[in-house]
C-alpha atoms as a PDB file:
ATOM      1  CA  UNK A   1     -32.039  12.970 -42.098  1.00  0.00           C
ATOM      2  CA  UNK A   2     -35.056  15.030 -40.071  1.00  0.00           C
ATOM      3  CA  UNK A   3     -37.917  13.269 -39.700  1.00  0.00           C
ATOM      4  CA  UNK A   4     -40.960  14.388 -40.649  1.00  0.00           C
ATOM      5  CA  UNK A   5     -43.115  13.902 -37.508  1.00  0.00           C
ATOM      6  CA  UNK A   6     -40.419  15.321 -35.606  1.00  0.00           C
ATOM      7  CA  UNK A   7     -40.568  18.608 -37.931  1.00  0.00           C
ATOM      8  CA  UNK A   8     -44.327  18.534 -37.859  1.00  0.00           C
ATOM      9  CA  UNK A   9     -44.208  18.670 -34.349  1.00  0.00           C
ATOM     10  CA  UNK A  10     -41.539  21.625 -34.350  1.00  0.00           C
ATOM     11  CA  UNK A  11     -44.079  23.643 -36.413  1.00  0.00           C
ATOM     12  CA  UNK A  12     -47.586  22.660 -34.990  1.00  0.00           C
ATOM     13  CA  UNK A  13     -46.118  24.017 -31.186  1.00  0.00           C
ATOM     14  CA  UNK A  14     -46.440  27.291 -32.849  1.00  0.00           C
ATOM     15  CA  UNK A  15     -49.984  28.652 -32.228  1.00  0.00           C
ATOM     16  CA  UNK A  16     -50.700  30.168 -35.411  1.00  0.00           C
ATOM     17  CA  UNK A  17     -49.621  27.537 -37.568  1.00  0.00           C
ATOM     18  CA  UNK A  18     -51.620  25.327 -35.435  1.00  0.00           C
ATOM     19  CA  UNK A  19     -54.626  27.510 -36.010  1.00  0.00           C
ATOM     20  CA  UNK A  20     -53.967  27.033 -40.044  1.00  0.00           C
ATOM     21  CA  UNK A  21     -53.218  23.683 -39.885  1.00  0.00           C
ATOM     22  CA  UNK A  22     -56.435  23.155 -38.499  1.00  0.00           C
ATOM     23  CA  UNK A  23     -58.019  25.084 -40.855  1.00  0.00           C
ATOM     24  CA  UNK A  24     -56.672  22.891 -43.812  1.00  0.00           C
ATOM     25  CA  UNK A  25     -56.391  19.854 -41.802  1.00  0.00           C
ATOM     26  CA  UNK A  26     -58.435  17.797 -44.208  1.00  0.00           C
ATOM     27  CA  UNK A  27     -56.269  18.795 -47.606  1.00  0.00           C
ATOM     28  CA  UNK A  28     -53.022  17.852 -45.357  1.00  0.00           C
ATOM     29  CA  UNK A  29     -54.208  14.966 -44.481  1.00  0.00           C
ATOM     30  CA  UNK A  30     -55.340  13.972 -48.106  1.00  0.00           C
ATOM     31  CA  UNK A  31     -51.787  14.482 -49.154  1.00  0.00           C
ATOM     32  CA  UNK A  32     -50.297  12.753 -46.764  1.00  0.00           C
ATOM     33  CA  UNK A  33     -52.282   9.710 -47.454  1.00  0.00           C
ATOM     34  CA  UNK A  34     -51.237  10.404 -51.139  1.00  0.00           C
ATOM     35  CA  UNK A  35     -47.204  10.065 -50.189  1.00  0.00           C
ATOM     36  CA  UNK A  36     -47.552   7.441 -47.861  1.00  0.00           C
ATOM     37  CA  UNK A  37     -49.351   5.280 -50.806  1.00  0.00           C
ATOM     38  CA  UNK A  38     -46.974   6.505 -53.306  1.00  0.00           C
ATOM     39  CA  UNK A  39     -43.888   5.604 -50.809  1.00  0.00           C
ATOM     40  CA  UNK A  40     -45.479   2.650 -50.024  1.00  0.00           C
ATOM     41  CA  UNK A  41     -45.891   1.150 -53.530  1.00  0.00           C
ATOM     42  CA  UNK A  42     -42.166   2.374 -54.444  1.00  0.00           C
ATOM     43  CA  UNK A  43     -43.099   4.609 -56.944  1.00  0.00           C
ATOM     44  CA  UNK A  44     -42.027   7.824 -58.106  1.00  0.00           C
ATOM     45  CA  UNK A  45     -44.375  10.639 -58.653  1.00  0.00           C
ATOM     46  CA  UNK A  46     -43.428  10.704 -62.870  1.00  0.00           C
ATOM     47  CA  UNK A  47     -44.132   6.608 -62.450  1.00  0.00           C
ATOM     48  CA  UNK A  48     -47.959   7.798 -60.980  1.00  0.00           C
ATOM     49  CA  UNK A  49     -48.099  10.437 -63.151  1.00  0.00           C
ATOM     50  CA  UNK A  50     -47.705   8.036 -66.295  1.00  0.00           C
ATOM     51  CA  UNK A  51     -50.037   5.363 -64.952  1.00  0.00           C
ATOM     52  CA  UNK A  52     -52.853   8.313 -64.205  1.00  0.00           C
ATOM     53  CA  UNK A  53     -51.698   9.665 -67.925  1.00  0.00           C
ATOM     54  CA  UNK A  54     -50.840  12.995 -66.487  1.00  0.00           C
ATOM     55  CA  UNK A  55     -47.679  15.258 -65.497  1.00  0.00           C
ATOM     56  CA  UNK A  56     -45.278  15.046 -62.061  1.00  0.00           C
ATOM     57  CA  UNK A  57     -46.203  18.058 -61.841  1.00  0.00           C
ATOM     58  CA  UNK A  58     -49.944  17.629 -61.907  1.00  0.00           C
ATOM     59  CA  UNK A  59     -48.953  14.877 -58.801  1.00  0.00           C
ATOM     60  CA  UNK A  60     -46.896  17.109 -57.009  1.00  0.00           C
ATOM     61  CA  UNK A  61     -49.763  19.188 -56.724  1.00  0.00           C
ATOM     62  CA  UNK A  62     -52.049  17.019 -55.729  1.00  0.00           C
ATOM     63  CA  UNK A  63     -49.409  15.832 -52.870  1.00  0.00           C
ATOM     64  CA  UNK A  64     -49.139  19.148 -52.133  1.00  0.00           C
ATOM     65  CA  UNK A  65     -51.918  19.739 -49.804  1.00  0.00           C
ATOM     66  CA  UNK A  66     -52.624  23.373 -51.335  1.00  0.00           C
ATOM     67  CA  UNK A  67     -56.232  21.991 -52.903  1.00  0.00           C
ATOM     68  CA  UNK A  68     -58.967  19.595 -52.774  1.00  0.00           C
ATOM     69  CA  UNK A  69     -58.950  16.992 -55.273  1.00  0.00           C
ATOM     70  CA  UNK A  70     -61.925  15.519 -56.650  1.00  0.00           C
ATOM     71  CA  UNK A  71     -63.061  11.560 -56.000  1.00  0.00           C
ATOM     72  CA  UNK A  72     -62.540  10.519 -59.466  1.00  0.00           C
ATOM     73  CA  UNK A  73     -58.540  11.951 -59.438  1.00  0.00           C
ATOM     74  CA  UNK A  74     -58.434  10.459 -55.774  1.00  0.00           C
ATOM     75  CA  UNK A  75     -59.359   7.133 -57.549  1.00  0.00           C
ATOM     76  CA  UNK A  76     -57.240   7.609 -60.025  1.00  0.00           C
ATOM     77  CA  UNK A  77     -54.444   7.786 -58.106  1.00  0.00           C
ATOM     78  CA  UNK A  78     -55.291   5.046 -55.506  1.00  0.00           C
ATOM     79  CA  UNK A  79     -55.689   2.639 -58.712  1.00  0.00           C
ATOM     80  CA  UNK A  80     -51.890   4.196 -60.475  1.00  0.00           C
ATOM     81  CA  UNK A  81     -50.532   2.908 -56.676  1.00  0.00           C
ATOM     82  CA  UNK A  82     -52.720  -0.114 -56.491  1.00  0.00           C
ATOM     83  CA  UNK A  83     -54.858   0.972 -53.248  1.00  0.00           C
ATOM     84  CA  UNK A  84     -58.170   1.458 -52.325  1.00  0.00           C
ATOM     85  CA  UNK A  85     -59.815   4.348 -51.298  1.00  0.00           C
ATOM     86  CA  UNK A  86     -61.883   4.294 -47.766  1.00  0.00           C
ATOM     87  CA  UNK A  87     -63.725   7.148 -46.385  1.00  0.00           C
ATOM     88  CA  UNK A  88     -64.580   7.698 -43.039  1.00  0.00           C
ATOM     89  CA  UNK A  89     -66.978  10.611 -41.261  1.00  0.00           C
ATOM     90  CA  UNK A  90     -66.748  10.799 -37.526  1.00  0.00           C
ATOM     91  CA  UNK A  91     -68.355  13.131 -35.119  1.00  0.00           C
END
């Protein structure tokens, strides 16, 4: 099985996915938070989707990293995994 910080860092030596990833750091990192929740409270993504009363799809999405999702679905998914959500600004 690759690992995904070993792919991650595969990609991110190339400079012009680093310049993206940059770009979109903060929707990348909002999904990854999102799997390692989901992965941590051993649920699928149709077992969030039920508790949030929405689709997998709808979840995969939101995983995906592609948009920004609003505070309330945030907290609606931190409450289908049973976490809390904690923002942070730094300089």
């Amino acid at each position: 099985m690759i690992k995904y910080e070993n792919v991650r860092k595969r990609l991110l030596a190339d400079p012009q996915v680093l310049k993206e990833y940059e770009e979109h750091k903060a929707e990348f990192e909002i999904a990854r938070s999102l799997i390692k929740a989901r992965m941590a409270a051993r649920m699928s993504q149709n077992e969030v989707a039920q508790k949030m009363h929405t689709s997998q799809s709808q979840v995969a999405r939101l995983e995906s990293g592609s948009h920004f999702p609003t505070i309330q679905t945030l907290h609606r998914y931190a409450q289908a995994v049973n976490r809390k959500i904690l923002f942070e600004i730094k300089p």
